[in-house]
N, C-alpha and C. Protein backbone atom coordinates (compact mmCIF):
# COMPACT_ATOMS: atom_id res chain seq x y z
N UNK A 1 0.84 -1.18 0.00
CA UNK A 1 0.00 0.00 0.00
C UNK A 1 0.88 1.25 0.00
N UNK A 2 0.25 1.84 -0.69
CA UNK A 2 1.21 3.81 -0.71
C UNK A 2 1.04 4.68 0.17
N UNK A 3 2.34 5.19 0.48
CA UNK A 3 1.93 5.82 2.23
C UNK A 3 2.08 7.35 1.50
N UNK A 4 0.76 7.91 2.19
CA UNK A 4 0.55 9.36 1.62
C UNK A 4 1.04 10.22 2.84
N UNK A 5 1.62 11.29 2.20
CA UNK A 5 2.12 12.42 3.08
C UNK A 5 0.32 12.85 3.73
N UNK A 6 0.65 13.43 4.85
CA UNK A 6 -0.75 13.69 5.39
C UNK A 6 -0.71 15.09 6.79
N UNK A 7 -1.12 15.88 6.10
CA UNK A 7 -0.66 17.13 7.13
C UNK A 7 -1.82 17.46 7.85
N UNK A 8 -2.35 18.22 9.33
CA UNK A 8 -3.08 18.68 9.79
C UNK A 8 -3.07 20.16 9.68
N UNK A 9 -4.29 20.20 9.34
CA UNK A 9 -5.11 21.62 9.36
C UNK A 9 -6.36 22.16 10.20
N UNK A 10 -6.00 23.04 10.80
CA UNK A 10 -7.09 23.42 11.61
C UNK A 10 -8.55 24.47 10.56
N UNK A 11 -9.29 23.76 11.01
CA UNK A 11 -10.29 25.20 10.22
C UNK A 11 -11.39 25.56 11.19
N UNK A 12 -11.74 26.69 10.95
CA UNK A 12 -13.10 27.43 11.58
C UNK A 12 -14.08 27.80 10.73
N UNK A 13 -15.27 27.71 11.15
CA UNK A 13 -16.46 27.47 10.14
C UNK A 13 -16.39 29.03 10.26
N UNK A 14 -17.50 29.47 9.19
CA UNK A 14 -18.06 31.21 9.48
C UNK A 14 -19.45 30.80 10.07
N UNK A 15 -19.87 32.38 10.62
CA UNK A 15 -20.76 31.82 11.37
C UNK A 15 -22.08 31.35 10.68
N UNK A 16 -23.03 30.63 10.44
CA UNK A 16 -24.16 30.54 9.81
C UNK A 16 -23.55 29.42 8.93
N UNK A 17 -22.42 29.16 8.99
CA UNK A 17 -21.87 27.71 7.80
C UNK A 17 -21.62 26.43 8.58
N UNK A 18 -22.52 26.32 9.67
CA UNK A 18 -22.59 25.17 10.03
C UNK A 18 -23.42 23.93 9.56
N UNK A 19 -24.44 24.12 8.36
CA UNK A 19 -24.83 23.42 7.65
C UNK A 19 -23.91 22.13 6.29
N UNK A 20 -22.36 23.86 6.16
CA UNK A 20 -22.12 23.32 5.14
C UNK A 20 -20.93 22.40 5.40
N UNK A 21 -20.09 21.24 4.64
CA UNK A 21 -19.64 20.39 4.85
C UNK A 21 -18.60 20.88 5.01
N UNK A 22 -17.20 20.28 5.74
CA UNK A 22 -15.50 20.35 5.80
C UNK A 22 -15.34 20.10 4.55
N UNK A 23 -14.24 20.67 3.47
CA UNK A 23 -13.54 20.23 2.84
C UNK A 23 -13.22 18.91 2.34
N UNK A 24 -13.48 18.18 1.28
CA UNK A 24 -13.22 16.80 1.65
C UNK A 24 -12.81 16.27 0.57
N UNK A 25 -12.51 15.04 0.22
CA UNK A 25 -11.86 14.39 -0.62
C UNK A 25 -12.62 13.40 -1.32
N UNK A 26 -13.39 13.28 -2.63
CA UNK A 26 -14.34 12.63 -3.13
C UNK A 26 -14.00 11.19 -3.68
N UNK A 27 -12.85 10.89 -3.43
CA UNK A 27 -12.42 9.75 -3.60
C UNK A 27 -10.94 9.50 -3.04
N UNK A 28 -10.85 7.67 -2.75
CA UNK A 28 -9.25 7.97 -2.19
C UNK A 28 -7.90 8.33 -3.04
N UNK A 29 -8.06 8.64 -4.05
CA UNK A 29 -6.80 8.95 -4.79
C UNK A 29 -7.12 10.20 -5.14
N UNK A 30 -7.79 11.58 -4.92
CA UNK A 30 -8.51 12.54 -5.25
C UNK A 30 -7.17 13.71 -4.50
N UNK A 31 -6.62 14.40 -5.60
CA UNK A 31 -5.14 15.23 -5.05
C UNK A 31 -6.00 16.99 -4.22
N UNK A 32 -7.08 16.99 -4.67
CA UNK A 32 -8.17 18.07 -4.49
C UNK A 32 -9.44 18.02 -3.71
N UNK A 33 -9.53 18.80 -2.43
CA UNK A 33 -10.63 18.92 -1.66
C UNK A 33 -11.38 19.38 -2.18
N UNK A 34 -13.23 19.08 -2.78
CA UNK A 34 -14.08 20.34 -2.81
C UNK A 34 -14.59 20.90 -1.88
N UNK A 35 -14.84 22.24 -2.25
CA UNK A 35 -15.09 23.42 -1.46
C UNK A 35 -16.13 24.04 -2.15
N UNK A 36 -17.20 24.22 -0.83
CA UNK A 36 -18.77 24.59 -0.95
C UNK A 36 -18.99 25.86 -0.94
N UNK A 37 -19.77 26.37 -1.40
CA UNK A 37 -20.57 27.73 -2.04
C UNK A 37 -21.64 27.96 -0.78
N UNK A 38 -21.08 29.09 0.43
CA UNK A 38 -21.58 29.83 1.10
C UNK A 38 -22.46 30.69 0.31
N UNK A 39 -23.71 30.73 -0.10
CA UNK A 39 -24.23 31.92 -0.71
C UNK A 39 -25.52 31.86 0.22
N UNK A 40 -26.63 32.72 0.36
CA UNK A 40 -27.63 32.70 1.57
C UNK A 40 -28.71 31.71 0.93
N UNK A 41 -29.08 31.46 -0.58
CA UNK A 41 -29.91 30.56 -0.80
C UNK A 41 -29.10 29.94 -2.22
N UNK A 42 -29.13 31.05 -3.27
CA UNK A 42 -28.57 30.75 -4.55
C UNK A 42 -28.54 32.19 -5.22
N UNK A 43 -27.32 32.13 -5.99
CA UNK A 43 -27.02 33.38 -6.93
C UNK A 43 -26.52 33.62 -8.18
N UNK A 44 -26.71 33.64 -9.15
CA UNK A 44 -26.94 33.83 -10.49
C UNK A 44 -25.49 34.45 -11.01
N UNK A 45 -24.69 33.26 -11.29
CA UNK A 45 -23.45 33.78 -12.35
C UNK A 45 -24.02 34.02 -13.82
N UNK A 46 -24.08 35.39 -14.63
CA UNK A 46 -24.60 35.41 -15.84
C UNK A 46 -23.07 35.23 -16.63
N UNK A 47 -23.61 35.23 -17.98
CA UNK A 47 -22.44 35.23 -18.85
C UNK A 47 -21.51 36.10 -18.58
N UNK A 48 -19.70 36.10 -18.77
CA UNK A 48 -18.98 37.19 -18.63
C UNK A 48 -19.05 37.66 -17.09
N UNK A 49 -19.78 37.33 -16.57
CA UNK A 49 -19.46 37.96 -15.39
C UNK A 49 -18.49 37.25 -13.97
N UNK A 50 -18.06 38.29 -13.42
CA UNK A 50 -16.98 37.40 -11.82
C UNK A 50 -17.76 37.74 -10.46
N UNK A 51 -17.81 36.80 -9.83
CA UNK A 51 -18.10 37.14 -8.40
C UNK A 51 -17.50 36.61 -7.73
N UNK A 52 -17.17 37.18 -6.41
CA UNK A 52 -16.24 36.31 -5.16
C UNK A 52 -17.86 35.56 -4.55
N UNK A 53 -17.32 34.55 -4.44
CA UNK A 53 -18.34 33.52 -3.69
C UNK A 53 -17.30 32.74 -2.20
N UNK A 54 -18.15 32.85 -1.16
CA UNK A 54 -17.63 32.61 -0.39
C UNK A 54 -17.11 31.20 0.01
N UNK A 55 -16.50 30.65 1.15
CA UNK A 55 -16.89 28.90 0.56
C UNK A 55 -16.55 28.85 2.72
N UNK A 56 -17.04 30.23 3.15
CA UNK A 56 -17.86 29.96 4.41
C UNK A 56 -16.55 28.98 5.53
N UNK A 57 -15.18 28.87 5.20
CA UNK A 57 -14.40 28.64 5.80
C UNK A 57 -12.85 29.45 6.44
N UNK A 58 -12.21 29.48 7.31
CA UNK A 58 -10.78 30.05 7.62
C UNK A 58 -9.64 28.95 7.72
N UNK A 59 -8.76 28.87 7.59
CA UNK A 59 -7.91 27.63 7.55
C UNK A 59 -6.55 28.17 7.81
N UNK A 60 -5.94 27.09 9.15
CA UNK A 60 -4.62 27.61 9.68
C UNK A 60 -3.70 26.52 8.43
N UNK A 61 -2.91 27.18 7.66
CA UNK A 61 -2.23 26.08 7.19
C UNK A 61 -0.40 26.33 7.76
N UNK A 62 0.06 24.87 7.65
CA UNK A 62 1.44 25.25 8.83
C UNK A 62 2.57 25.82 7.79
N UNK A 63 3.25 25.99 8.34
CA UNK A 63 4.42 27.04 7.66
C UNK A 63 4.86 25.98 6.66
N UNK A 64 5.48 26.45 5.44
CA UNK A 64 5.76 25.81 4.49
C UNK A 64 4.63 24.81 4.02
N UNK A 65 3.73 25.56 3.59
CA UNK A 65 2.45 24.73 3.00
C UNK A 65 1.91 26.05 2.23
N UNK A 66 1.25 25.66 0.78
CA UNK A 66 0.05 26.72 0.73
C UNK A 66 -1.32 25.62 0.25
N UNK A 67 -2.17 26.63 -0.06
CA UNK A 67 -3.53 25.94 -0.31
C UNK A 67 -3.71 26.70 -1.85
N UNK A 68 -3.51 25.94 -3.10
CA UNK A 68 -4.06 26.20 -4.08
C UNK A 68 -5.27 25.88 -4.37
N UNK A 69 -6.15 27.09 -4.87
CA UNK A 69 -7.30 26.83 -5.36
C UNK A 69 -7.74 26.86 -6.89
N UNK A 70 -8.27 25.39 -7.48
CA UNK A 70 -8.85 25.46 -8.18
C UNK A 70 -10.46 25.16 -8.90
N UNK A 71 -10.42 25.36 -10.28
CA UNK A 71 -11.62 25.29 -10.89
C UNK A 71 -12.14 23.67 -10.84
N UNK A 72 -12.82 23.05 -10.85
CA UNK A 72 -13.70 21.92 -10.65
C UNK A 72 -14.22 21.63 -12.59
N UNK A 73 -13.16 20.59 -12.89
CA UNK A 73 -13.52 20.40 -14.08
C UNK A 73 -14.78 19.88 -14.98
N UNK A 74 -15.90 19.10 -13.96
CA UNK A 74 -17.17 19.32 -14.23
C UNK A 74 -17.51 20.68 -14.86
N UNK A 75 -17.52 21.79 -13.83
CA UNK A 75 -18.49 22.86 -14.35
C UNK A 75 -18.18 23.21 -15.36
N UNK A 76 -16.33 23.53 -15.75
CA UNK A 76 -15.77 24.13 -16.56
C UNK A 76 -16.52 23.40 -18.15
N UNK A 77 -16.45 22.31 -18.25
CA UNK A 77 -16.77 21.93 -19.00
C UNK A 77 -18.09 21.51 -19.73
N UNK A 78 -19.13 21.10 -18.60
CA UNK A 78 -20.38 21.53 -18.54
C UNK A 78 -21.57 22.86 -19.04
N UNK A 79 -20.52 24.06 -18.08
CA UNK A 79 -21.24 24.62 -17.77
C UNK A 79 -19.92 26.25 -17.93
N UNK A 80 -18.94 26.14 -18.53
CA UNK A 80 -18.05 26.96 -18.78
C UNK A 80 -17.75 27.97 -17.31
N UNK A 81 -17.54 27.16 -16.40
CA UNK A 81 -17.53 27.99 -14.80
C UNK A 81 -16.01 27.75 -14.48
N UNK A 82 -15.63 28.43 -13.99
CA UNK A 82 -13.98 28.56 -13.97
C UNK A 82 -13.66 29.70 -13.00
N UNK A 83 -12.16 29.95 -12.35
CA UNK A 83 -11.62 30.76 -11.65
C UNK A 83 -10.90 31.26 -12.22
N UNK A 84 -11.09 33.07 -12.00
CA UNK A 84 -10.54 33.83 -12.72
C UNK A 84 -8.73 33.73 -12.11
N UNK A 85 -8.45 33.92 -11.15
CA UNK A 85 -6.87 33.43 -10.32
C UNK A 85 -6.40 32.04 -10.60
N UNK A 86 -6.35 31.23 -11.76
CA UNK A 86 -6.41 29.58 -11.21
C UNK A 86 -4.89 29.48 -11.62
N UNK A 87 -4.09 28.82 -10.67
CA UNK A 87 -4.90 28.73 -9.29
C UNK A 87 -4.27 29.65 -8.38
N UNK A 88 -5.02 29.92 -7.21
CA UNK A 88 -4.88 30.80 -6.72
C UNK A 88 -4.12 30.23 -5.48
N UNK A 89 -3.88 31.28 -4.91
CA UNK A 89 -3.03 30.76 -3.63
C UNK A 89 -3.22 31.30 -1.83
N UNK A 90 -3.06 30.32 -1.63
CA UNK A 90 -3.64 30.61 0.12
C UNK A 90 -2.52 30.67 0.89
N UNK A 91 -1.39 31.41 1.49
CA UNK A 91 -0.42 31.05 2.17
C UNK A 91 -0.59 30.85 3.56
N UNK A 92 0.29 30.67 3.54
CA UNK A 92 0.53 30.04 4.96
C UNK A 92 0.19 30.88 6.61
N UNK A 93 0.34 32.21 6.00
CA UNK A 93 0.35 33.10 7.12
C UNK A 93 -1.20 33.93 7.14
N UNK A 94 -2.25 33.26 5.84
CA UNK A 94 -3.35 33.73 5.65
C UNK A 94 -4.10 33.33 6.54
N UNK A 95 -5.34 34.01 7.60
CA UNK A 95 -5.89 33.92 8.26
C UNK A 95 -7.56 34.48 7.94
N UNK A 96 -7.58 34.64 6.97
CA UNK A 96 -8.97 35.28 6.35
C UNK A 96 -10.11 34.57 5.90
N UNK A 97 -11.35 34.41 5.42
CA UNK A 97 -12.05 33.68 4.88
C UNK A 97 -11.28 33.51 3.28
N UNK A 98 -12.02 31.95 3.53
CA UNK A 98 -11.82 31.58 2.01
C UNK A 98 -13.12 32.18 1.36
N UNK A 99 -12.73 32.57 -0.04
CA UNK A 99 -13.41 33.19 -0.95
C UNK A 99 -12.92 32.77 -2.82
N UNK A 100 -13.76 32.40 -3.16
CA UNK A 100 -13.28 31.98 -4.48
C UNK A 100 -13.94 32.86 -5.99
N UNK A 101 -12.82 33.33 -6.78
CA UNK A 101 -12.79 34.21 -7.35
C UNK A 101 -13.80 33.70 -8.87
N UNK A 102 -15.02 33.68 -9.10
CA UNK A 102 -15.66 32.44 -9.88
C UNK A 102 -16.12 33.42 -11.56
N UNK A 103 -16.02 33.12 -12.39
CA UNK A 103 -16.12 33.35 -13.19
C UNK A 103 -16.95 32.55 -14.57
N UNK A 104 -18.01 33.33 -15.30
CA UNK A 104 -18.67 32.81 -16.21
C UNK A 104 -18.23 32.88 -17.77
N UNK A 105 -17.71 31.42 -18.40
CA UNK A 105 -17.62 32.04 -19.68
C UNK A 105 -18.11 31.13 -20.89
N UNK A 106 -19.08 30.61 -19.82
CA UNK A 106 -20.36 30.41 -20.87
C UNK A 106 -21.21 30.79 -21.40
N UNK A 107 -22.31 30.55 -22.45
CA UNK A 107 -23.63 31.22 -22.65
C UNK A 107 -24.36 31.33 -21.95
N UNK A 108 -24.85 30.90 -20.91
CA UNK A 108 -25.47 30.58 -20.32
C UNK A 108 -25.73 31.41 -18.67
N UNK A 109 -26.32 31.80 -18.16
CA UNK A 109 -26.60 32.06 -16.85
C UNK A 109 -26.21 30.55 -15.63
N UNK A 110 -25.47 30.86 -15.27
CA UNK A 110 -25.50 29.64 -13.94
C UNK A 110 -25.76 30.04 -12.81
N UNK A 111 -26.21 29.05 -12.12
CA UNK A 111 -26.84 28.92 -10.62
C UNK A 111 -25.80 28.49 -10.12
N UNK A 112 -25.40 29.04 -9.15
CA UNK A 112 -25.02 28.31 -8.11
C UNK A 112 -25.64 28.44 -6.68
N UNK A 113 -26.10 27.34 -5.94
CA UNK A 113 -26.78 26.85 -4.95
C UNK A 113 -25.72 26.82 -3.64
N UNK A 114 -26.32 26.78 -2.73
CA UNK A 114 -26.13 27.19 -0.94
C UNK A 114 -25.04 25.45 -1.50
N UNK A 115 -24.23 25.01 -0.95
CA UNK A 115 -23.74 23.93 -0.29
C UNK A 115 -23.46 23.54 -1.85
N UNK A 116 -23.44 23.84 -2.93
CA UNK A 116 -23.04 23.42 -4.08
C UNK A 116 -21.23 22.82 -4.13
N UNK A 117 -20.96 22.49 -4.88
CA UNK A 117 -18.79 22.12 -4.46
C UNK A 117 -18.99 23.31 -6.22
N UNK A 118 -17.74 24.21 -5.31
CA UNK A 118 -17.46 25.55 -6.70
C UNK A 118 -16.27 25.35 -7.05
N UNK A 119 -15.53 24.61 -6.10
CA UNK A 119 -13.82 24.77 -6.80
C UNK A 119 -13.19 23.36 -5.61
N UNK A 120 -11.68 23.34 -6.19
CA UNK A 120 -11.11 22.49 -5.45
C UNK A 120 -9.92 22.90 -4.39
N UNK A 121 -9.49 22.24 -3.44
CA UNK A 121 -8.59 23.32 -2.81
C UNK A 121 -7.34 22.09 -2.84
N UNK A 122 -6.27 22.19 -2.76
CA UNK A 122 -5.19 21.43 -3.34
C UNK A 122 -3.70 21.95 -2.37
N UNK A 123 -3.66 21.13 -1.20
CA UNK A 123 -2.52 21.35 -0.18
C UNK A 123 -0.73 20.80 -0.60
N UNK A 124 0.00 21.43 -0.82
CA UNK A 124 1.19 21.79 -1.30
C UNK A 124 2.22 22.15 -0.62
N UNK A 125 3.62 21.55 -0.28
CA UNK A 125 4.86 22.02 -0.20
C UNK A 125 5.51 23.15 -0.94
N UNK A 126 5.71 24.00 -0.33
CA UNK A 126 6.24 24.94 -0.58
C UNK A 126 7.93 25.35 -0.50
N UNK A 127 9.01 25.80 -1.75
CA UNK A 127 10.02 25.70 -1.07
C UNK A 127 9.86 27.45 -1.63
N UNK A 128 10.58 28.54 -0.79
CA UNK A 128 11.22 30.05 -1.07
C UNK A 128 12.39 29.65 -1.65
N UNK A 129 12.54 30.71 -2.48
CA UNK A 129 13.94 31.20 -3.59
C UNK A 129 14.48 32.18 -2.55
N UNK A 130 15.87 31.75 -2.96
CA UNK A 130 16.60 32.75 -2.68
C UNK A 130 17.38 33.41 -3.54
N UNK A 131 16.83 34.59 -4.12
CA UNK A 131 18.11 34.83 -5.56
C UNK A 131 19.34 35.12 -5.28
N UNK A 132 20.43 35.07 -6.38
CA UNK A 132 21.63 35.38 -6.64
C UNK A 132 21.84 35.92 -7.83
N UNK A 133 22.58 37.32 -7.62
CA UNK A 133 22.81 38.26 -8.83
C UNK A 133 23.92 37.61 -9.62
N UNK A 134 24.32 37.30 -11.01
CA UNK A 134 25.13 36.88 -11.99
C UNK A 134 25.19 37.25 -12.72
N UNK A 135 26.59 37.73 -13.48
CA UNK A 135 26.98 38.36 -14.72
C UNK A 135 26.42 37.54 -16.00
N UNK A 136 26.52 35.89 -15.95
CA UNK A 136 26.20 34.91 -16.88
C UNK A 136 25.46 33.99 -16.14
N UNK A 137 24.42 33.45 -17.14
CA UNK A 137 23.85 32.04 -16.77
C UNK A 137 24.41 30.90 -17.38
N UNK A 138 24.24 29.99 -16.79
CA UNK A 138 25.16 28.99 -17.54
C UNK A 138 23.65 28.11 -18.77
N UNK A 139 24.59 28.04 -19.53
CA UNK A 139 23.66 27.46 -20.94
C UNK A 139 23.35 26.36 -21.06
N UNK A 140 22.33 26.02 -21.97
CA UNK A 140 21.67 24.91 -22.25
C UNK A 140 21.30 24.56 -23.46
N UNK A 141 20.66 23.36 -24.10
CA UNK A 141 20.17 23.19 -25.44
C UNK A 141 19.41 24.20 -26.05
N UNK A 142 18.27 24.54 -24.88
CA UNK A 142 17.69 25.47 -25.02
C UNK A 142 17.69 26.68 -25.38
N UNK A 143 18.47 27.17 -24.62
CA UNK A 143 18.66 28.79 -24.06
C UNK A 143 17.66 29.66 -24.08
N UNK A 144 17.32 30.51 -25.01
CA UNK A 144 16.16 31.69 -24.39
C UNK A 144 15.21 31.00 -25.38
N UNK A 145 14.92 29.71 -26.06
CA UNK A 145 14.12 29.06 -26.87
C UNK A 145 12.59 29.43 -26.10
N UNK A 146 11.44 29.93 -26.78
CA UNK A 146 10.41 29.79 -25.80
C UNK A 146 9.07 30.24 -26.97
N UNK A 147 7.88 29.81 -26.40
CA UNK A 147 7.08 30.72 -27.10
C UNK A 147 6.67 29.16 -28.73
N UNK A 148 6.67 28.93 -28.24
CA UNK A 148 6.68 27.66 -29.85
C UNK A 148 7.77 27.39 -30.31
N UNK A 149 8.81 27.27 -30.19
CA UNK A 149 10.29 27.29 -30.62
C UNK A 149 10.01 25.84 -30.97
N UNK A 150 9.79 24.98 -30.21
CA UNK A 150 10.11 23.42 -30.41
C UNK A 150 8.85 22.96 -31.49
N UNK A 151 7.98 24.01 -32.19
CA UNK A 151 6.87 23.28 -32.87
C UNK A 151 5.74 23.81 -32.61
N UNK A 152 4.28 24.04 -33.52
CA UNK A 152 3.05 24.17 -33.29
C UNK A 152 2.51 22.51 -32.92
């Protein structure tokens, strides 16, 4: 059997989101928690348009960790629902509500419903850079190749 890294996180509900579920994992090989849509009943993403939708949680995550958030490939594809930040990032020293940045770029008007799953949240090792100033970089096959270089 595969032994999974497994970190603890503390979270605090908001108040009135005690209906809605913890974060959770929809299957056991699933690298992404969904995360539920705090809204007071339901609210109307139209075409083109962004709203922050809440997802009614706070989360201590421990140093050297962040929480990426992403889009939930159902809707995207369904229903053209997507995050305008994807993915976005939760650090470590963030103490605020989660809020997810949701975006429409379908035809269509979407609903999204009280306790609905709007996005995924995706816990991560983190390492900081430390730069160093240099006269030269040292070279490669590559070098500044970029942009389609290797082919359409």
């Amino acid at each position: 059997m595969e032994v999974i890294d497994k970190v603890a996180i503390n979270v605090k509900k908001k108040d009135n989101c005690e209906d809605l579920p913890l974060p959770s994992y929809m299957s056991s090989g699933s690298a992404g928690m969904d995360l539920y849509a705090d809204v007071d009943d339901q609210i109307t993403l139209e075409p083109g348009q962004i709203k922050l939708i809440s997802a009614g949680i706070y989360i201590s995550l421990p140093q050297g960790y962040e929480a990426q958030i992403r889009p939930r490939s159902g809707l995207a594809i369904k229903h053209g629902i997507s995050i305008v930040n994807s993915p976005g990032t939760i650090d470590a020293d963030y103490r605020g509500l989660i809020n997810i940045i949701m975006i429409n770029f379908g035809s269509s008007a979407y609903e999204i419903k009280r306790g609905a799953r709007i996005a995924q949240m995706v816990i991560k090792k983190v390492t900081q850079a430390e730069f160093k100033v240099v006269s030269e970089l040292d070279e490669t096959v590559r070098n500044a190749g970029g942009f389609g270089h290797t082919g359409v």
